[in-house]
Protein backbone atom coordinates (compact mmCIF):
# COMPACT_ATOMS: atom_id res chain seq x y z
CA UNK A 1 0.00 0.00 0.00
CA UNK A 2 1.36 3.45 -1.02
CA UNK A 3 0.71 6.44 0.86
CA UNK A 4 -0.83 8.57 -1.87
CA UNK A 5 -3.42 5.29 -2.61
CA UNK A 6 -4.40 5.63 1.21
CA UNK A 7 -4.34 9.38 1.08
CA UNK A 8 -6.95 9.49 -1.80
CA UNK A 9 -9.32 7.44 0.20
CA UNK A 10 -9.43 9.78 3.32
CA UNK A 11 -9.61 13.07 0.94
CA UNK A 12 -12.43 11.42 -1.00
CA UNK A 13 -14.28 10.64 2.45
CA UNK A 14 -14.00 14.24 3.83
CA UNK A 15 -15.30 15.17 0.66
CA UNK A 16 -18.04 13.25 0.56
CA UNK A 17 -18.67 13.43 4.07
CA UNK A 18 -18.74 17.63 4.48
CA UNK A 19 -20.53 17.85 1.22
CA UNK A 20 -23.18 15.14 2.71
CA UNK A 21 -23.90 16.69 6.22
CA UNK A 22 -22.90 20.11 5.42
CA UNK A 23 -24.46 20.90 2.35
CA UNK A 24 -27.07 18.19 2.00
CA UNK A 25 -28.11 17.61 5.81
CA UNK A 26 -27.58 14.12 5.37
CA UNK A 27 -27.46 11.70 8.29
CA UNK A 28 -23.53 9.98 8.05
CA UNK A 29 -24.44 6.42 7.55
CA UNK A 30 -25.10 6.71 3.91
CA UNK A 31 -21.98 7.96 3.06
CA UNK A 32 -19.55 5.91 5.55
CA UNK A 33 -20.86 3.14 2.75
CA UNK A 34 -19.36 4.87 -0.02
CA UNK A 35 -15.97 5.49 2.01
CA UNK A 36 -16.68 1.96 2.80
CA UNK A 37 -16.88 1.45 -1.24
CA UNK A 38 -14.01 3.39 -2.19
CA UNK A 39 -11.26 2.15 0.89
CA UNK A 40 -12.08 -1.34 -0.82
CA UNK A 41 -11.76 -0.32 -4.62
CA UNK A 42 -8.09 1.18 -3.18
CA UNK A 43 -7.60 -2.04 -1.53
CA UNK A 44 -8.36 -3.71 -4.94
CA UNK A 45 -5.80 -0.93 -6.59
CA UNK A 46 -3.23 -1.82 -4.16
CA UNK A 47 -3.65 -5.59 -4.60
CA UNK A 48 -6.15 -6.91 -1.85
CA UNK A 49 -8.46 -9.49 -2.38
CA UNK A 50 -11.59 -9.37 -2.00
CA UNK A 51 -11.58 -12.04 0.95
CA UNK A 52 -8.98 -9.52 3.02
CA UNK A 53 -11.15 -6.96 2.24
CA UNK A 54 -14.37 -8.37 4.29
CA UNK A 55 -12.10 -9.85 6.58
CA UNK A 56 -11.13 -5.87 7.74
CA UNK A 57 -14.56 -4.89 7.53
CA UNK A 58 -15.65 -7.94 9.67
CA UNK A 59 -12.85 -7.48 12.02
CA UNK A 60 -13.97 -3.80 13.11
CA UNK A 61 -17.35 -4.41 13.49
CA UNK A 62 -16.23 -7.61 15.89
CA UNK A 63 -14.37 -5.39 17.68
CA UNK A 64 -17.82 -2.77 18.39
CA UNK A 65 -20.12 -6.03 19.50
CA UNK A 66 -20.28 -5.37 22.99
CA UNK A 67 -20.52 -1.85 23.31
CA UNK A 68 -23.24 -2.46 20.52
CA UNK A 69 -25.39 -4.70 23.03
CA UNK A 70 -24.28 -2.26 26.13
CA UNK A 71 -26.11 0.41 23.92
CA UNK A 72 -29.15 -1.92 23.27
CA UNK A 73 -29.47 -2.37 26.82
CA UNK A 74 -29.03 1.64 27.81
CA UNK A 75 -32.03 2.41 25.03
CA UNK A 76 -34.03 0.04 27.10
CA UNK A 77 -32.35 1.32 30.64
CA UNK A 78 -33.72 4.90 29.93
CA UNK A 79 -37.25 3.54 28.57
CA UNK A 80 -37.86 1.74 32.18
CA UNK A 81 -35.95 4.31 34.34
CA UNK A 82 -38.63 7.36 32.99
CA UNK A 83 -41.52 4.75 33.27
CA UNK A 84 -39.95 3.64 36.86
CA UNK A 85 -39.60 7.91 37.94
CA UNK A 86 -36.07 7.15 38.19
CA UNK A 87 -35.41 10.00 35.40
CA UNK A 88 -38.43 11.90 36.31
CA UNK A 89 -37.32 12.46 40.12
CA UNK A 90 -33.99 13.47 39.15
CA UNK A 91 -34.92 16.23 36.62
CA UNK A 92 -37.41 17.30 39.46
CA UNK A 93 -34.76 17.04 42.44
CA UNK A 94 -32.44 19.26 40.01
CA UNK A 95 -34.58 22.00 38.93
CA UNK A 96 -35.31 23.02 42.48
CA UNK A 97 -32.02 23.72 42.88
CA UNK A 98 -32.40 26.76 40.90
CA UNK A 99 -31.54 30.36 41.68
CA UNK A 100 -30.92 33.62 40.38
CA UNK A 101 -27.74 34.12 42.88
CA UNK A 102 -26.03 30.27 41.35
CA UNK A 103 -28.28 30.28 38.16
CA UNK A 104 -25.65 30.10 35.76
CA UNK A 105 -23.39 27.19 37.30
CA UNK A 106 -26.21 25.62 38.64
CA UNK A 107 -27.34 25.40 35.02
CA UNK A 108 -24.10 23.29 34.07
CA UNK A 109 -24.82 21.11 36.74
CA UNK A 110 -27.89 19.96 36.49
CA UNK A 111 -27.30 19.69 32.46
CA UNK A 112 -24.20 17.37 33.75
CA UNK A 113 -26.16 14.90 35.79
CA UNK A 114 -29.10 14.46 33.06
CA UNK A 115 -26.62 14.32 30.35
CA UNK A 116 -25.12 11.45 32.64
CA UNK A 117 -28.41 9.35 31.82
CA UNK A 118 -29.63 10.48 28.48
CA UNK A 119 -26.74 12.40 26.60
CA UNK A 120 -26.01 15.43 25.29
CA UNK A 121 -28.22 15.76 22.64
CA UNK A 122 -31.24 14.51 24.93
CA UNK A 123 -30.38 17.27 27.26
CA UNK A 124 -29.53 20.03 25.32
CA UNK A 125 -32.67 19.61 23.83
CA UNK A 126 -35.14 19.25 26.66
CA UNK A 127 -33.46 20.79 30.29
CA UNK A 128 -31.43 23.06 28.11
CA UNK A 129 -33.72 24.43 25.99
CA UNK A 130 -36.39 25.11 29.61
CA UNK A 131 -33.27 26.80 31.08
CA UNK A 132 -32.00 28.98 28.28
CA UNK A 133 -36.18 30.51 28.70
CA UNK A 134 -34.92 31.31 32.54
CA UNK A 135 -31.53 32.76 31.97
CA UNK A 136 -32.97 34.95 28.95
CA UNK A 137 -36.12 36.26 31.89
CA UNK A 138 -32.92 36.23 34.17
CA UNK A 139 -31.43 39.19 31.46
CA UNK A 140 -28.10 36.65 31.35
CA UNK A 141 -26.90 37.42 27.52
CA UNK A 142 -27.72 34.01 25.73
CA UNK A 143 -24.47 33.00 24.42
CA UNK A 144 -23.05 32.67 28.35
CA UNK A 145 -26.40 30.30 28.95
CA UNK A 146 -25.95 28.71 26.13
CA UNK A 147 -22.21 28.13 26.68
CA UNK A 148 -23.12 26.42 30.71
CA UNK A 149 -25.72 24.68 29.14
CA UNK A 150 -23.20 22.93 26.04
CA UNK A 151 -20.44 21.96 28.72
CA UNK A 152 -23.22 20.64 31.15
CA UNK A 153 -24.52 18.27 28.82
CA UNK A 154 -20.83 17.21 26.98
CA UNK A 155 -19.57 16.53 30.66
CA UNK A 156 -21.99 14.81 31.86
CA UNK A 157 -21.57 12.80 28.78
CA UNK A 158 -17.80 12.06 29.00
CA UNK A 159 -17.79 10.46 32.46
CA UNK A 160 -20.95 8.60 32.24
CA UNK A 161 -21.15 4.81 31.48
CA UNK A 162 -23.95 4.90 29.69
CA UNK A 163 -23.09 7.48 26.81
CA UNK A 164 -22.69 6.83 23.32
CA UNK A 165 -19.18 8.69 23.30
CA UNK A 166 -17.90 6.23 25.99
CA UNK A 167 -19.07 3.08 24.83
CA UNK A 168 -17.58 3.81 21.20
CA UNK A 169 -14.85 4.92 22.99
CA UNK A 170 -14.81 1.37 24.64
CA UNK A 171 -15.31 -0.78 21.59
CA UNK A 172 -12.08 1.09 19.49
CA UNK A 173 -9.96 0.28 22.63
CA UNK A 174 -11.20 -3.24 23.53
CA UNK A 175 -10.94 -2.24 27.31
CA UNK A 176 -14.35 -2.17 29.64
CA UNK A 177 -16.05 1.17 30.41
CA UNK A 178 -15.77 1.22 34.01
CA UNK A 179 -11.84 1.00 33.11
CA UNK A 180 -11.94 3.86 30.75
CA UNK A 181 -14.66 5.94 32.96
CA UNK A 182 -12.28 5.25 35.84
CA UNK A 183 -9.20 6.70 34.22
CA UNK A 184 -10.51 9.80 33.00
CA UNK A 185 -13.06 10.60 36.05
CA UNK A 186 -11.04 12.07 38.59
CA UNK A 187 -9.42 14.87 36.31
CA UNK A 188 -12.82 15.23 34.71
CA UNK A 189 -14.46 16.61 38.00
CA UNK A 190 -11.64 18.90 38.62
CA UNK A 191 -12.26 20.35 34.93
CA UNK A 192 -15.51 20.44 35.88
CA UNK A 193 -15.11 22.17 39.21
CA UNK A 194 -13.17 24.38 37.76
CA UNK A 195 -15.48 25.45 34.81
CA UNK A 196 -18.39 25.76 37.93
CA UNK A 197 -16.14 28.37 39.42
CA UNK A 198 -15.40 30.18 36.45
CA UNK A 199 -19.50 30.01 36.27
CA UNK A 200 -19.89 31.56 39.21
CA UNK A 201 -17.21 34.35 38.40
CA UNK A 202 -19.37 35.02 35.20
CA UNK A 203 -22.77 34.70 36.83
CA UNK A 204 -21.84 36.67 39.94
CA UNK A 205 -22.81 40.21 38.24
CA UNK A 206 -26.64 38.54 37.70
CA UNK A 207 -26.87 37.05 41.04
CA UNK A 208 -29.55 40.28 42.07
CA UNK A 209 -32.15 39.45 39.82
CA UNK A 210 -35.35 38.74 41.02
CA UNK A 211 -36.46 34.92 41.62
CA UNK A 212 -39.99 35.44 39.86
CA UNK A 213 -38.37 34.75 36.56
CA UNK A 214 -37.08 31.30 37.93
CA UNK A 215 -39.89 30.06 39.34
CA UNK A 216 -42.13 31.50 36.72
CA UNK A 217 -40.28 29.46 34.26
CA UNK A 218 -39.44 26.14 36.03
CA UNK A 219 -42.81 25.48 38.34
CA UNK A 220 -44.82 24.86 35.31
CA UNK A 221 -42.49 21.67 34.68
CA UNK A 222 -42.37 20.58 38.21
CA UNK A 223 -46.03 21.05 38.28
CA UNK A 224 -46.24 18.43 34.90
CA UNK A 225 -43.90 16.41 36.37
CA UNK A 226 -45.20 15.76 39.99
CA UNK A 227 -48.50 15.04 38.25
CA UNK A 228 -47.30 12.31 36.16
CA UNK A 229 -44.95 10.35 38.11
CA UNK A 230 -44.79 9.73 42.23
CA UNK A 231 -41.55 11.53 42.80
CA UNK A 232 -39.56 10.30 45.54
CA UNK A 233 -36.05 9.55 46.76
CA UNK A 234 -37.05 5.35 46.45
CA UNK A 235 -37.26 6.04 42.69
CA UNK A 236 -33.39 6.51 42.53
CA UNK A 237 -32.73 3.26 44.01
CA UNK A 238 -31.88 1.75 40.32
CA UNK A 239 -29.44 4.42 39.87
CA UNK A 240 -27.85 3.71 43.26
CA UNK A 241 -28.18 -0.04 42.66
CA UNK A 242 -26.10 0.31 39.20
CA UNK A 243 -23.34 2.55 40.90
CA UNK A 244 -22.93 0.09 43.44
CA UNK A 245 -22.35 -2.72 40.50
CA UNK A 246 -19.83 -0.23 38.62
CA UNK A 247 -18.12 0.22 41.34
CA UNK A 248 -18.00 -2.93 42.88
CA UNK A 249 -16.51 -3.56 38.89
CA UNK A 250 -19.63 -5.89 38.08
CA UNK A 251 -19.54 -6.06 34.36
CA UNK A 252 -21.20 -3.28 32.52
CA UNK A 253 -23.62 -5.66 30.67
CA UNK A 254 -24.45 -7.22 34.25
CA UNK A 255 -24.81 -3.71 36.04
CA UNK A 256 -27.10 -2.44 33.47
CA UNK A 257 -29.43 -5.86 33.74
CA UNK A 258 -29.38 -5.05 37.21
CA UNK A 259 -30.70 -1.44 37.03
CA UNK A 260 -32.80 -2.49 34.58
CA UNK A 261 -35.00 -5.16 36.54
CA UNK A 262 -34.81 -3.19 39.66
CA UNK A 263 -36.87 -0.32 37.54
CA UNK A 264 -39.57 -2.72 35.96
CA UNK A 265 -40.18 -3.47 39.55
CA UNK A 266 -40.03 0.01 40.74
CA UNK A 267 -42.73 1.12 37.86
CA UNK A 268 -44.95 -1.90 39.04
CA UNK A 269 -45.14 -1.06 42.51
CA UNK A 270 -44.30 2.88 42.73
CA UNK A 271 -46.04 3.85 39.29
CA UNK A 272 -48.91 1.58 38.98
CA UNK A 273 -47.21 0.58 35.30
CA UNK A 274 -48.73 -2.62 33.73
CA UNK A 275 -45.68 -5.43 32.61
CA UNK A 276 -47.05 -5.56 28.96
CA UNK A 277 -46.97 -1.87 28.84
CA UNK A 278 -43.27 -1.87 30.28
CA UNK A 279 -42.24 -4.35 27.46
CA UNK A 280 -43.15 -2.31 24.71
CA UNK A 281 -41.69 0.35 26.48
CA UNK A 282 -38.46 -1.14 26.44
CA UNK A 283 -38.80 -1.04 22.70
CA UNK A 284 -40.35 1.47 22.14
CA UNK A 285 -39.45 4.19 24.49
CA UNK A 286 -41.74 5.84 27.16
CA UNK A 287 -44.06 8.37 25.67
CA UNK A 288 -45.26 10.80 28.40
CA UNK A 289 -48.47 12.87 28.06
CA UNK A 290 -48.93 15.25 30.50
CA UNK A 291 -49.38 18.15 28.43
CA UNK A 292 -46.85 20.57 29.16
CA UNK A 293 -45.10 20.17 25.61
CA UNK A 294 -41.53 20.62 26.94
CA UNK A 295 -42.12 17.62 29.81
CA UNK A 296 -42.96 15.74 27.22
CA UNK A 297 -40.51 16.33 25.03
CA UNK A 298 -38.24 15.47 27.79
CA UNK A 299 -39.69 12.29 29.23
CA UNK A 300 -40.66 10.79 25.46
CA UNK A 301 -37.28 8.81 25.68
CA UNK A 302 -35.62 5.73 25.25
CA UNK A 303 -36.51 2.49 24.13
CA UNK A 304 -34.15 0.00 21.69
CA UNK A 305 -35.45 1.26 18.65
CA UNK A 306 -33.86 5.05 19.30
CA UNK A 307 -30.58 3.48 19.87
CA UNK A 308 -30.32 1.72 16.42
CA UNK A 309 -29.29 5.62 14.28
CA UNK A 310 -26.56 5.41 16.79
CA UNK A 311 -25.89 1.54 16.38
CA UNK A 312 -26.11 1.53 12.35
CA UNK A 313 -23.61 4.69 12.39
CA UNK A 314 -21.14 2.79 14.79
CA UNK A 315 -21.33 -0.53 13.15
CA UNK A 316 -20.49 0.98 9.75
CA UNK A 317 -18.04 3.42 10.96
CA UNK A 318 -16.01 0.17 12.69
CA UNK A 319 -16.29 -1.15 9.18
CA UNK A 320 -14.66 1.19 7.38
CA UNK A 321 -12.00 1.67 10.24
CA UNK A 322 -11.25 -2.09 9.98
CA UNK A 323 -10.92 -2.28 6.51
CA UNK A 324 -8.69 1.15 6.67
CA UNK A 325 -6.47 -1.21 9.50
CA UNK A 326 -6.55 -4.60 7.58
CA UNK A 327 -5.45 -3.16 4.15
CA UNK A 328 -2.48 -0.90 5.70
CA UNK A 329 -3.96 2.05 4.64
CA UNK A 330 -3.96 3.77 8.30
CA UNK A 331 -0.05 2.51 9.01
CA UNK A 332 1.15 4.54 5.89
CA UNK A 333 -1.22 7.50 6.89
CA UNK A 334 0.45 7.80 10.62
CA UNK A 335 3.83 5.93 10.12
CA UNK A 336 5.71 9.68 9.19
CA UNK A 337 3.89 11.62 12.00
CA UNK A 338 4.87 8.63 14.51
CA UNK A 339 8.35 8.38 13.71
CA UNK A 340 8.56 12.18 15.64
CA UNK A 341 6.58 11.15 18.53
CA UNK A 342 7.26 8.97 21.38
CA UNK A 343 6.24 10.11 24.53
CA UNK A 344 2.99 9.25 25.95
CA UNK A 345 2.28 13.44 26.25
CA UNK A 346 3.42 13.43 22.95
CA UNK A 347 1.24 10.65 21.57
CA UNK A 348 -1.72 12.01 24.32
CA UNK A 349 -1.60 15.35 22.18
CA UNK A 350 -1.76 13.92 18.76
CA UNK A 351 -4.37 11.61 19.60
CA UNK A 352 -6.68 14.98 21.09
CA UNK A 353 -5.55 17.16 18.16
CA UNK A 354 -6.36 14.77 15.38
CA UNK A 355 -9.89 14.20 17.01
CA UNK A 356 -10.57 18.05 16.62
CA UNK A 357 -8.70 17.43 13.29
CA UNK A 358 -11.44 15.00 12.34
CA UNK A 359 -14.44 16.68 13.76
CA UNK A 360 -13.98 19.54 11.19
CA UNK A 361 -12.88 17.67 8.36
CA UNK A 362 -15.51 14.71 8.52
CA UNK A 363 -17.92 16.79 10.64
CA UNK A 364 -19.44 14.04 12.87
CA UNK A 365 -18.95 13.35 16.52
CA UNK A 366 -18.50 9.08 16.00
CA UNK A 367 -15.81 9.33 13.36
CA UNK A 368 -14.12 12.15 15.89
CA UNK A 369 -13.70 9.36 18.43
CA UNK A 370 -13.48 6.26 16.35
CA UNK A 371 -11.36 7.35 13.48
CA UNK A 372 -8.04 9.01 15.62
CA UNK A 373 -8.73 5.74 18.12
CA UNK A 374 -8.54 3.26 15.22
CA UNK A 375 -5.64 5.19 13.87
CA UNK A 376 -3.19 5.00 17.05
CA UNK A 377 -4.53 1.90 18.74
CA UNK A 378 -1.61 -0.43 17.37
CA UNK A 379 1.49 2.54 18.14
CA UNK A 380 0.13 2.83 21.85
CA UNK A 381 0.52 -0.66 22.25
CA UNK A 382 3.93 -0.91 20.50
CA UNK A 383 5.19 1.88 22.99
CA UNK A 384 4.03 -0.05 25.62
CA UNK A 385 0.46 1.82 26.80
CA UNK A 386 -3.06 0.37 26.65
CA UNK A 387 -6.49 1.25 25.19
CA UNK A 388 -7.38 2.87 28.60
CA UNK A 389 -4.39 5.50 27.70
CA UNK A 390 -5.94 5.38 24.58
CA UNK A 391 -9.21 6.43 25.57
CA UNK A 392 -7.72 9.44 27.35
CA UNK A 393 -7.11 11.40 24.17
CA UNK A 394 -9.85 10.21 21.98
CA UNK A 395 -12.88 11.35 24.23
CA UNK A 396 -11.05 14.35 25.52
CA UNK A 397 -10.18 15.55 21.91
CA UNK A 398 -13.29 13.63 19.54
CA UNK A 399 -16.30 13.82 22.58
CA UNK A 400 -16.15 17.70 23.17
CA UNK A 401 -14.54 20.08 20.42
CA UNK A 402 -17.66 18.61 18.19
CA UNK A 403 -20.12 21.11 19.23
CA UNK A 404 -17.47 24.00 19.35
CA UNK A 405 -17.22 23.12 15.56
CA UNK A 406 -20.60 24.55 13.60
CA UNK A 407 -20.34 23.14 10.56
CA UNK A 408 -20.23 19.60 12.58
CA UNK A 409 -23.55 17.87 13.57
CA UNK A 410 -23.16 18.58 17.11
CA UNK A 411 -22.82 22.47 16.49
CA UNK A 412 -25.54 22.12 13.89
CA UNK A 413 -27.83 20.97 16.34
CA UNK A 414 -27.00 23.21 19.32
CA UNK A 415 -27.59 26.18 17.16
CA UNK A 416 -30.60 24.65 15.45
CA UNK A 417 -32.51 23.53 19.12
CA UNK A 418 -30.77 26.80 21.34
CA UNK A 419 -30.76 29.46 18.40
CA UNK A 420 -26.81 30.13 18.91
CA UNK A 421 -24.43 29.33 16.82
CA UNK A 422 -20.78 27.51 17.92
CA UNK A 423 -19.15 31.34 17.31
CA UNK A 424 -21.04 32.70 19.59
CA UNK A 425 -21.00 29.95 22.66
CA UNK A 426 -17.88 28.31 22.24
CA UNK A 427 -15.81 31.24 24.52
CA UNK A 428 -18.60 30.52 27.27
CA UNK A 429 -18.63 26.71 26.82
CA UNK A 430 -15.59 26.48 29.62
CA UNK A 431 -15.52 22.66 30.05
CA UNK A 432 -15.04 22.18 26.59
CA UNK A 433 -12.18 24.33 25.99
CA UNK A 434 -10.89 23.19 29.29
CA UNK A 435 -11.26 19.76 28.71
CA UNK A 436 -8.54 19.00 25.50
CA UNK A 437 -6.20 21.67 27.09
CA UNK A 438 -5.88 20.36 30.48
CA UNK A 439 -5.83 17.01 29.52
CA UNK A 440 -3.22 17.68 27.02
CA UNK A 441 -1.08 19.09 30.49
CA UNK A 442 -2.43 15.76 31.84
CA UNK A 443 -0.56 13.63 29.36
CA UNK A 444 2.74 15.52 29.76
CA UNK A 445 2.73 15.72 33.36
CA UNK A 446 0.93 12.62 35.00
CA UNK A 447 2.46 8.76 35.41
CA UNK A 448 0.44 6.35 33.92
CA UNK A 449 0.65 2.57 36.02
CA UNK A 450 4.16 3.23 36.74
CA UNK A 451 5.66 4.40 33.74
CA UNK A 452 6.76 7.73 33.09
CA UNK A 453 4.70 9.91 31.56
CA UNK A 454 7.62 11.86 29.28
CA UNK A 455 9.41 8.69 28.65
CA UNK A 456 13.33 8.62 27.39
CA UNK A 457 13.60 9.13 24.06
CA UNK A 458 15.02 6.69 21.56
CA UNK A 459 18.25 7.99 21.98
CA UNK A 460 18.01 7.89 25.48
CA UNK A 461 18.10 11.63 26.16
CA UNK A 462 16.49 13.33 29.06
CA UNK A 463 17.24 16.65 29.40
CA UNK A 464 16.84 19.13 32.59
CA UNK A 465 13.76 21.33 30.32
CA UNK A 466 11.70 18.20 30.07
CA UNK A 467 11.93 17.71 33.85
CA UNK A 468 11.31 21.21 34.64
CA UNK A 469 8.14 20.87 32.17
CA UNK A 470 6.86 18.05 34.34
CA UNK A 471 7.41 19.98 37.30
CA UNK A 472 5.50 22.97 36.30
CA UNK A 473 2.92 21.27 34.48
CA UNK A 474 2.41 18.95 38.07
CA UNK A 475 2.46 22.33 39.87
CA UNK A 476 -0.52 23.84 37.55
CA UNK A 477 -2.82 21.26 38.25
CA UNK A 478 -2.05 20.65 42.01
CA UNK A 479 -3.01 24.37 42.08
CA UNK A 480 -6.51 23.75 40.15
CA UNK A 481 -6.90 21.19 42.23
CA UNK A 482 -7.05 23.00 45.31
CA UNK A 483 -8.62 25.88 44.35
CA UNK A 484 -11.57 23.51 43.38
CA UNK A 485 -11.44 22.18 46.81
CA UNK A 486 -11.39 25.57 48.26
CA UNK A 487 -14.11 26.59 46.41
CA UNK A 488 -16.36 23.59 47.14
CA UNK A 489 -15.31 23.77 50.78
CA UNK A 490 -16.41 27.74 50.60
CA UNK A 491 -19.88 26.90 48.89
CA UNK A 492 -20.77 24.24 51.31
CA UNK A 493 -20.47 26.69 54.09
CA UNK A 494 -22.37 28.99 52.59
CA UNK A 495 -25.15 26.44 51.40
């Protein structure tokens, strides 16, 4: 395989790819089968048989089967957890919460625990669009609502379990989620505590406005919500029950079964919900009618059937990754860039800057994650680091610079649902500028199991900058660290 054979196959998928979702509004399966179509014609060119050929494509989609059933199983977690008030109570619990003094972080974090459940898009859409109506009455200028509201719901989406970002992120690497979740969780929270200060900062100058606003807004939806479901702290005992399972590093396939049944009994017994009725729910989603149009766009969720756009994207994406692997298309693509990079910070960077790389050029959030992750999977091994390293990079770079991007489906949407555009958020959306950069310190200062993060280099060289780097880098996020704590200690006393 020559490098200009493999180059015209990427250049004719970003083609075909922008020119599909940018220009047509096209959804990205459709053409991932061309690229699928013309990766093999190269492979043809280049010699491959046709045999090799479906043995690559076969090979990546192998590789996506269990995060494929993990997402099978979420689509019918979230269709039992609304029907069981599991959802319901903590959407009500969270908008309570709500004040003019803390509106604007508080608006991040409640978008970051119901992104944790139903995603980005799910939230953006639903508790996002509710609270951009309060922080407008509020007179906070939209694009700093908007921008809380984006890095709510794309946090909330890069530590949870049960995102589509993570489990992708999961199949590429062959490593469990609670392994990947694990690795990236702690320095997610202090990027997140950190973006909540920064919130607060920004909000504080809007803290006198009157609560009227707030609770005009958001009692409306409590009101729908209270009268469709029996809200109460024993509906979040299948949350609690799955936590205990991750943690307790139950399987994620086992943990989710386990949520899952505990809800279908929960709806039984604390929602008067019929078994037949909860079956088809599981399929089909829970539709919720209680007449308040934005509580029902919220609650009309889940269900295996809305998880197979995201399944049919991911399976065909893997293909065409696989393929790109099998044929040695993606080792002549990345062999000249690797031969200058060794490190792990160095590796960690390229991994989060091709992500962003790939968000704009093939403007959708999967081939972000999966492409860059496909790409570097076999030189993190060879230099000794695992798919959890992996992992590090690809959600950090390919789950969050999407929606700063507004030519890319993500930013598409936010502007289309919230009314502004990526230009006009993106220098309020704090986690997710925070997010790439400080992991990118992350990589270059941190150990990872033992070995050193800014490794010797071939030659053996280690010079007295690179350990000054590590010090200072180490130093920086000590020093976010603590101011987080500081601040949280501050705010409970307060509270």
């Amino acid at each position: 395989m020559k490098f200009y054979q493999a180059l015209i196959t990427v250049l004719t998928l970003v083609v075909i790819m922008f020119f599909s979702l940018v220009k047509l509004g096209s959804t990205p399966q459709i053409p991932l089968l061309f690229g699928c179509l013309i990766a093999g014609l190269v492979a043809m060119w280049a010699g491959y048989r046709w045999d090799d050929i479906l043995d690559g494509m076969i090979s990546g989609i192998t590789r996506a089967l269990e995060a494929i059933l993990i997402l099978c199983l979420i689509g019918v977690l979230i269709g039992v957890w609304i029907a069981s008030g599991t959802v319901p109570t903590m959407i009500y619990y969270g908008l309570q919460i709500i004040s003019p003094q803390v509106f604007v972080p508080s608006a991040m974090l409640i978008c970051t625990v119901i992104s944790f459940i139903i995603g980005a898009w799910g939230t953006v859409g639903t508790v996002g669009l509710a609270l951009m109506g309060v922080g407008m009455a509020l007179g906070i200028p939209a694009p700093i609502v908007a921008g809380c509201i984006v890095s709510g719901s794309y946090a909330g989406e890069v530590i949870s379990p049960l995102s589509d970002a993570t489990n992708l992120t999961a199949a590429v690497v062959r490593e469990p989620v609670p392994s990947i979740v694990g690795r990236m969780l702690k320095p997610t929270v202090i990027f997140i505590m950190i973006s909540l200060v920064l919130y607060a900062v920004v909000g504080f100058k809007y803290a006198s406005h009157d609560a009227s606003a707030v609770e005009e807004n958001i009692a409306p939806l409590l009101e729908s919500i209270r009268g469709q479901f029996h809200i109460s702290i024993v509906a979040l005992i299948p949350l609690a029950a799955m936590i205990v399972c991750i943690l307790s590093k139950v399987p994620a396939l086992a943990s989710m079964m386990a949520g899952i049944i505990i809800a279908i009994g929960e709806a039984i017994l604390l929602q008067g919900q019929h078994i037949g009725d909860l079956l088809n729910m599981s399929y089909y989603g829970f539709e919720c009618n209680s007449g308040n149009e934005m509580v029902d766009s919220l609650l009309s969720a889940g269900g295996l059937n809305e998880m197979l756009y995201t399944i049919s994207t991911i399976i065909i994406a893997m293909a065409f990754g696989g393929l790109m692997q099998h044929t040695g298309q993606m080792d002549v693509l990345i062999s000249p860039i690797l031969k200058k990079v060794r490190s792990f910070g160095g590796m960690n960077a390229l991994t989060i800057g091709t992500c962003a790389f790939v968000n704009a050029a093939v403007p959708d959030q999967y081939l972000g994650i999966s492409f860059p992750g496909l790409m570097y999977d076999k030189a993190y091994r060879q230099r000794g680091y695992t798919g959890v390293d992996l992992s590090m990079g690809m959600r950090s770079g390919g789950a969050v610079t999407s929606v700063l991007i507004p030519w890319n489906t993500c930013g598409t949407y936010v502007f289309t649902i919230l009314g502004i555009s990526s230009l006009q958020f993106a220098p309020y959306a704090f986690f997710c500028l925070i997010l790439p950069i400080g992991m990118t310190l992350y990589g270059f200062a941190w150990n990872m199991k033992g070995l050193s993060v800014l490794r010797r280099t071939a030659n053996g060289e280690n010079t007295k900058e690179v350990s000054v780097m590590v010090n200072f880098f180490s130093k920086l996020i000590d020093g976010f660290r603590n101011y987080a704590d500081a601040y949280a200690k501050v705010t409970r006393t307060v509270c």
